[in-house]
Protein backbone atom coordinates (compact mmCIF):
# COMPACT_ATOMS: atom_id res chain seq x y z
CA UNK A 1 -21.60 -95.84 35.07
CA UNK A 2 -20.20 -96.78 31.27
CA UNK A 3 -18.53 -93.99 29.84
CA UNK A 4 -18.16 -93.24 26.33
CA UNK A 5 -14.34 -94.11 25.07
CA UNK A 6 -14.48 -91.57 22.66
CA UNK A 7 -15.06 -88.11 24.51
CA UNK A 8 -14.63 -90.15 28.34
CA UNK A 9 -18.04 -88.84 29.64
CA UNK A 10 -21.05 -90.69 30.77
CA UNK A 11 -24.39 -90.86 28.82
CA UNK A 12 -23.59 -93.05 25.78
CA UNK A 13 -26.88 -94.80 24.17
CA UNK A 14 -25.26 -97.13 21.08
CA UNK A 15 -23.38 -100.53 21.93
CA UNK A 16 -21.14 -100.44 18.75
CA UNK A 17 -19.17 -103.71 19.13
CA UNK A 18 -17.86 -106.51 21.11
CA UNK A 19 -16.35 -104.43 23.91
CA UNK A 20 -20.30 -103.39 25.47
CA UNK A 21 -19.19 -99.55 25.81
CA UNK A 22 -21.65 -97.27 25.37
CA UNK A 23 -20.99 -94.62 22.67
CA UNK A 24 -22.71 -91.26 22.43
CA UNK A 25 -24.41 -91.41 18.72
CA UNK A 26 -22.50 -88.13 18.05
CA UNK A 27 -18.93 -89.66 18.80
CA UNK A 28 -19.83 -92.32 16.63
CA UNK A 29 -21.08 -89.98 13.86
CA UNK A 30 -17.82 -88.77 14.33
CA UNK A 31 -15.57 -91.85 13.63
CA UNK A 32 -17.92 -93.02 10.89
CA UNK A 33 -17.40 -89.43 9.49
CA UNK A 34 -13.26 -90.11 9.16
CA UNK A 35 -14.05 -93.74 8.19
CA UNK A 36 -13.46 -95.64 11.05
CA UNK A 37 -15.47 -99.03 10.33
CA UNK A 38 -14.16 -101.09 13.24
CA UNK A 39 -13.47 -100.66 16.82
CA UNK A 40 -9.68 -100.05 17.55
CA UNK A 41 -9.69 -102.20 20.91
CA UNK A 42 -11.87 -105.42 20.19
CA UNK A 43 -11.36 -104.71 15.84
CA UNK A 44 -14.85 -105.78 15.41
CA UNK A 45 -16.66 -103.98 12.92
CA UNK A 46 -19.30 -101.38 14.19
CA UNK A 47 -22.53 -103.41 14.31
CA UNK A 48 -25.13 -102.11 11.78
CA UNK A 49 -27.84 -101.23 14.69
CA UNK A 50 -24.79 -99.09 15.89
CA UNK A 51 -24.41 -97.49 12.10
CA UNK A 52 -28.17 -96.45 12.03
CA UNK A 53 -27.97 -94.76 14.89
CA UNK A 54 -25.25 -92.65 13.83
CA UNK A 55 -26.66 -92.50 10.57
CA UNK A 56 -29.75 -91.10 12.43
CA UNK A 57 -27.67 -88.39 14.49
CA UNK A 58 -26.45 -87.37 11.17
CA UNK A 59 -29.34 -87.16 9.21
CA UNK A 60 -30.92 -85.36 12.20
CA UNK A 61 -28.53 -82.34 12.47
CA UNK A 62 -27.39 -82.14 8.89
CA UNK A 63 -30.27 -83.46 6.69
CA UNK A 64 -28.63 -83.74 3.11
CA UNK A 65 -29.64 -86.01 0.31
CA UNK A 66 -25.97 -87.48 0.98
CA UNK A 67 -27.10 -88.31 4.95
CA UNK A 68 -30.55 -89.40 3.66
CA UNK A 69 -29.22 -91.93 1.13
CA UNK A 70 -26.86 -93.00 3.23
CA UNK A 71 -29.57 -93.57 6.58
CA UNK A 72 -31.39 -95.56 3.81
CA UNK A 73 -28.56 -97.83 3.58
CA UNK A 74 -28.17 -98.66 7.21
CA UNK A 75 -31.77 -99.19 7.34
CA UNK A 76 -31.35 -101.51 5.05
CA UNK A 77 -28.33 -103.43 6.43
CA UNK A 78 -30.18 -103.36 9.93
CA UNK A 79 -32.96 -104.84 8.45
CA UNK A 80 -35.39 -102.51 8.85
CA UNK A 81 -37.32 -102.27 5.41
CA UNK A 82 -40.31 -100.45 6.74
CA UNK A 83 -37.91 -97.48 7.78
CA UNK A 84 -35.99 -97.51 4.91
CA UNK A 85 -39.24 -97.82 2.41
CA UNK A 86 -40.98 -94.49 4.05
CA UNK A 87 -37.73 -92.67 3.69
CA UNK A 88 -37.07 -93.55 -0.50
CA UNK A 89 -41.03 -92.76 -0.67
CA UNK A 90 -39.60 -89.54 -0.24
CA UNK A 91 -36.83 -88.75 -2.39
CA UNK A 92 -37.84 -86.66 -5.07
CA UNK A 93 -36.47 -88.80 -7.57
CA UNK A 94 -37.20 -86.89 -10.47
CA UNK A 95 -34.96 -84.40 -9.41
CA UNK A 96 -32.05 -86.59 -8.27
CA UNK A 97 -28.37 -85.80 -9.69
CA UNK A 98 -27.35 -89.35 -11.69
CA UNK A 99 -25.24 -90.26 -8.93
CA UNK A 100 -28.01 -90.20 -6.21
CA UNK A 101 -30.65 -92.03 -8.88
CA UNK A 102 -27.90 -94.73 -9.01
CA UNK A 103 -27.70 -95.31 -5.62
CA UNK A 104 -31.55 -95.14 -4.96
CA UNK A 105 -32.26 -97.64 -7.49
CA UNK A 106 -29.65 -99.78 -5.73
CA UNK A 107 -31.24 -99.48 -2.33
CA UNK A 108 -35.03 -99.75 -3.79
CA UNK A 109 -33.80 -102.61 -4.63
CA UNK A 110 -32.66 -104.25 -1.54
CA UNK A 111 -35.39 -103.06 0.13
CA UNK A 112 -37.40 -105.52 -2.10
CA UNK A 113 -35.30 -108.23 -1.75
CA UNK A 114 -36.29 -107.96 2.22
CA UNK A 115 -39.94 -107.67 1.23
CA UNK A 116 -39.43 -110.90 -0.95
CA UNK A 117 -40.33 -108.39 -3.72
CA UNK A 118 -37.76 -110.64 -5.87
CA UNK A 119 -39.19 -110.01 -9.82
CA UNK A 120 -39.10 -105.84 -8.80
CA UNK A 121 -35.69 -106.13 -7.05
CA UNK A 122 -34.09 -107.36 -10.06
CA UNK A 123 -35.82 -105.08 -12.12
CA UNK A 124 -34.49 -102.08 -9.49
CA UNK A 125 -30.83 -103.89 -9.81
CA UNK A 126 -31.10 -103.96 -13.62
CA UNK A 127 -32.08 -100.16 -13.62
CA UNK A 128 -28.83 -99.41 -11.72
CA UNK A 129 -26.48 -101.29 -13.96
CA UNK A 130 -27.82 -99.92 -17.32
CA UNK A 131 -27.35 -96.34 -15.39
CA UNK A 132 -23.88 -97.14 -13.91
CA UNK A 133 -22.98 -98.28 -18.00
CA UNK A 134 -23.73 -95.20 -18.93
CA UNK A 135 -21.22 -93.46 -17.11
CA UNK A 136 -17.94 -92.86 -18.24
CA UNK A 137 -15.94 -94.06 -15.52
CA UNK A 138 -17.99 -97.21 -13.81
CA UNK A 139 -16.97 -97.77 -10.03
CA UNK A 140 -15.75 -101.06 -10.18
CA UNK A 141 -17.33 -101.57 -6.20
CA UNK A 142 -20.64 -100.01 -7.38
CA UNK A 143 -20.67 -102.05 -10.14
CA UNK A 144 -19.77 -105.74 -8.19
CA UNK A 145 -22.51 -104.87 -5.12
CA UNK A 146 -24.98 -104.14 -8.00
CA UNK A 147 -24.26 -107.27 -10.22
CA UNK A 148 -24.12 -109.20 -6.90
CA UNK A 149 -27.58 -108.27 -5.92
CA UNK A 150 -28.84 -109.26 -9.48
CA UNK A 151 -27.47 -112.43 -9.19
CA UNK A 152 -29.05 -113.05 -5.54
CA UNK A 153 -32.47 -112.34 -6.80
CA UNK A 154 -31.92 -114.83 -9.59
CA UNK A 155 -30.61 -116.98 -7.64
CA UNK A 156 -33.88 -116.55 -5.66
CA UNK A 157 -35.90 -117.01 -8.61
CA UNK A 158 -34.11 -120.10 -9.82
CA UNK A 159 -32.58 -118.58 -13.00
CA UNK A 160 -29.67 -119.80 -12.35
CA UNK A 161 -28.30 -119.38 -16.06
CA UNK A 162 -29.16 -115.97 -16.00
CA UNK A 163 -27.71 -115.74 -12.66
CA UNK A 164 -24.14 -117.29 -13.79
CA UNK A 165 -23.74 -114.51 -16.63
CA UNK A 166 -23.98 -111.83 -13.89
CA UNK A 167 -21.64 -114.01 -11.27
CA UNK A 168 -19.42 -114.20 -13.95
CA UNK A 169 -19.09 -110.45 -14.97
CA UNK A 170 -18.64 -110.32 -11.48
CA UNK A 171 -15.86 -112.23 -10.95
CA UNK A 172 -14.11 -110.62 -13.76
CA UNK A 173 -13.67 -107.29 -11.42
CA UNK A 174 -12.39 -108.82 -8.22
CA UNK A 175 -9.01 -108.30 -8.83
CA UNK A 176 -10.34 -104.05 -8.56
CA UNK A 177 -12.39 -104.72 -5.15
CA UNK A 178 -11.97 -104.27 -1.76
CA UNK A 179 -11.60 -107.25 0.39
CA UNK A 180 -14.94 -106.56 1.52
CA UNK A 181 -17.00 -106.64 -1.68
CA UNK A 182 -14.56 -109.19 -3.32
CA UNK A 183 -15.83 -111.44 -0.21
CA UNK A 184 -19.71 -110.35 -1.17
CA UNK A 185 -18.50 -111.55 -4.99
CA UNK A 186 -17.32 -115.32 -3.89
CA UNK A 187 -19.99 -115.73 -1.04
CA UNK A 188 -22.37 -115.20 -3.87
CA UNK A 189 -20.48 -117.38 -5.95
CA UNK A 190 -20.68 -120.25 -3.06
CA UNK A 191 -24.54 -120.30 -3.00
CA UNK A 192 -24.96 -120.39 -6.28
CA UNK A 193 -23.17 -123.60 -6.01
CA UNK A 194 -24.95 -124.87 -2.77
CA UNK A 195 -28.67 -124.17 -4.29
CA UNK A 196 -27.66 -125.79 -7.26
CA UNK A 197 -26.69 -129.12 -5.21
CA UNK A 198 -22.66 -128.84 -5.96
CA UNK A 199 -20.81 -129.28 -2.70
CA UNK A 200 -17.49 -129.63 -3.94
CA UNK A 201 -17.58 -126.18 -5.79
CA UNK A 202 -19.25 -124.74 -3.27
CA UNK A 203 -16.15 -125.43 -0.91
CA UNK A 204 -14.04 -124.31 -3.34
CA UNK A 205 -16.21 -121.08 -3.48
CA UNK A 206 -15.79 -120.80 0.08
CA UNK A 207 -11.85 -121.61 0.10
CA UNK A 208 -12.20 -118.50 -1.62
CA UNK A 209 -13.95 -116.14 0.65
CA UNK A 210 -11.60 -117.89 3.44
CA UNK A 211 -8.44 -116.08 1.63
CA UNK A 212 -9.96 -113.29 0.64
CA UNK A 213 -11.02 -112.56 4.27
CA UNK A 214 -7.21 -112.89 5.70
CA UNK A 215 -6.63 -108.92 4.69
CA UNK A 216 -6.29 -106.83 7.25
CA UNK A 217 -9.89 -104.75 6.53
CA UNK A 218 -11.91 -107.49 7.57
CA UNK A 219 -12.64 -107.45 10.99
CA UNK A 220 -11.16 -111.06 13.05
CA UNK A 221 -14.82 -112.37 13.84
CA UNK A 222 -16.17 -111.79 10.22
CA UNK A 223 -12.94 -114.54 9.97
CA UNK A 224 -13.85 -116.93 11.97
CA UNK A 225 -17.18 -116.97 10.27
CA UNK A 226 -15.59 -117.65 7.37
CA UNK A 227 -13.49 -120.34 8.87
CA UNK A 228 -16.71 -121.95 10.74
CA UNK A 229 -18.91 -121.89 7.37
CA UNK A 230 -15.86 -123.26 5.41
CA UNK A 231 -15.03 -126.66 7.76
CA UNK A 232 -19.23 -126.91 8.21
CA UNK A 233 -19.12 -127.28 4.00
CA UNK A 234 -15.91 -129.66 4.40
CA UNK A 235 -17.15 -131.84 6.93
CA UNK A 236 -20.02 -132.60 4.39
CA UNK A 237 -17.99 -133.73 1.68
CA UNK A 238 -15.35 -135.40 3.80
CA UNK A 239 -12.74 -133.35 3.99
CA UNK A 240 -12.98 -131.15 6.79
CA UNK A 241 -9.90 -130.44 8.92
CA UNK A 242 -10.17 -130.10 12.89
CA UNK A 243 -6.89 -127.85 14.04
CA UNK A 244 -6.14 -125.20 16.38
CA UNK A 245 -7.61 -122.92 14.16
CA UNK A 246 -10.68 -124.35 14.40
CA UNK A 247 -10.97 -123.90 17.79
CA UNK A 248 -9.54 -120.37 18.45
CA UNK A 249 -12.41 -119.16 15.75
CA UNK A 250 -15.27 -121.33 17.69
CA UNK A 251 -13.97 -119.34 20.78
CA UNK A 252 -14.19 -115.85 18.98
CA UNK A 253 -18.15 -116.18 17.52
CA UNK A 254 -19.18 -117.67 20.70
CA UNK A 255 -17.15 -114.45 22.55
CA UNK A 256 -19.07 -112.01 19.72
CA UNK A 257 -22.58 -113.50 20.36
CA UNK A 258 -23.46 -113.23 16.86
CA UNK A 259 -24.16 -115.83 13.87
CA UNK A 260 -25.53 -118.46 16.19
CA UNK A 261 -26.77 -120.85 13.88
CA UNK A 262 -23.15 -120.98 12.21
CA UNK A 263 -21.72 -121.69 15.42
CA UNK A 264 -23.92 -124.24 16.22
CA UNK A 265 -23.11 -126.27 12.76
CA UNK A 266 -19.36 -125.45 13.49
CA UNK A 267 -20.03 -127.21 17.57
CA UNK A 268 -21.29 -130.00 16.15
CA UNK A 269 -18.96 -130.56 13.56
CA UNK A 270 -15.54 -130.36 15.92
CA UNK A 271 -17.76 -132.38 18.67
CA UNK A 272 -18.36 -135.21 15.67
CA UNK A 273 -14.64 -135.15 14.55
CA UNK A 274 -13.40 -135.38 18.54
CA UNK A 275 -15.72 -138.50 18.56
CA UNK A 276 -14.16 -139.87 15.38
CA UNK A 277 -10.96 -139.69 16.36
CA UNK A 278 -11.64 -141.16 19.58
CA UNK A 279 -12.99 -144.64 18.00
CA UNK A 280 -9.86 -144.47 15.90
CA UNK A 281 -7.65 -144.79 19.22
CA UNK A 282 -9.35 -147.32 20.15
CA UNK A 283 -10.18 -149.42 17.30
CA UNK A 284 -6.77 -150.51 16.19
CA UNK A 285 -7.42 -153.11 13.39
CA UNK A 286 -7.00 -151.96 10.44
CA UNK A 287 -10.42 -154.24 9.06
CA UNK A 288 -12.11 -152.42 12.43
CA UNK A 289 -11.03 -148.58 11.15
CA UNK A 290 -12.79 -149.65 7.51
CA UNK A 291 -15.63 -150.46 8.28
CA UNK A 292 -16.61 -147.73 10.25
């Protein structure tokens, strides 16, 4: 029988990572509650399945408008729109402090963007960034995730121009962000690029993300992602590098059994640069080699 590593009894519901304990939802309420994002064994981040049910523990025994936004949230990152639609339906938003309005008209908006509710998203996204200008002090975090979102939906919309301004006001506050958002900022930054048909930016986009994923906060398969999606975007310009550290982070998203279709690109691309340098071994004239 698993037992929970937290409190060491049986009964845990909530697979929270890559090492397949089973967590009670309270311990994990818990750790989320003294923000712990990551397991401490494996240092994978706390899946966001795992999240909403603690979320949902929390919400359940202390139901604040704090817990309620914040189950909202991890609806939302689970992917679970329908969940997190019935539960802004019933914020009384009239009544909400500033803050709280802020961070509803955030979520309403990424709620939309999972509906494919693009044109009310942005107008949602726009909402929250005339309200968080209003403030005195403006979170530079809130601020990035909000102008990040706008650009997405743009991007979405194909206003690409309109998108850029936004990307750009963006990029102006990554040098205030957490590794985590700053990484939202440039991954933004790289599609904007790859929809608009520019692979060599968009590698450079993603060079990026790659070093701005080496801190310590982000979790070592989030990494290897990285890593995987940056020699995919190399290996379609030419440039891609096969090395060790290819390998060890092909080994570590296969281990997490998560972002399969990344891993497949990432497969192919190591098995077609194996096969290349095979027919170099053995095609030894130089006028052989150039016209492959």
């Amino acid at each position: 029988m698993s037992v929970c590593p937290v409190c060491l009894s049986p009964g845990g519901t909530v697979s929270a990572c890559g090492c397949n304990a089973l967590l009670h939802a309270e311990c994990l309420a818990k750790l989320v509650d003294h923000k712990y994002k990551r397991c401490k064994v494996c240092l994978v981040n706390y899946t966001d399945s795992a999240l909403l049910a603690s979320a949902r523990y929390r919400l359940a025994t202390e139901p604040t408008l704090h817990h309620l936004l914040a189950f909202v949230t991890h609806a939302t990152n689970a992917g679970q729109h329908e969940l997190a639609q019935s539960m802004l339906r019933v914020l009384p938003i009239d009544s909400l402090p500033a803050s709280s309005k802020i961070h509803y008209h955030y979520e309403r908006g990424r709620v939309q963007v999972l509906v494919g509710r693009q044109a009310e998203a942005e107008a949602s996204f726009l909402q929250t960034l005339a309200m968080l200008q209003k403030g005195a002090r403006v979170n530079p975090q809130h601020k990035a995730l909000t102008l990040v979102g706008l650009a997405s939906v743009l991007i979405d919309q194909r206003k690409f121009s309109m998108s850029a301004h936004y990307l750009c006001a963006a990029i102006q506050l990554t040098e205030q962000l957490r590794a985590c958002v700053a990484e939202r900022v440039m991954r933004t930054v790289a599609r904007y690029f790859l929809e608009l048909g520019n692979s060599h930016r968009y590698v450079m986009a993603l060079r990026a993300v790659n070093d701005i994923v080496r801190a310590e906060e982000v979790d070592p398969v989030r990494r290897a992602t990285v890593l995987l999606e940056l020699r995919v975007g190399e290996a379609a310009i030419g440039e891609c590098t096969v090395d060790a550290s290819f390998g060890n982070a092909l080994r570590l998203v296969r281990a997490s059994h998560r972002h399969v279709d990344i891993l497949q690109k990432g497969a192919n691309v190591m098995s077609q640069r194996i096969k290349l340098e095979r027919r170099l071994r053995i095609k030894t004239h130089p006028e052989e080699i150039i016209r492959m």
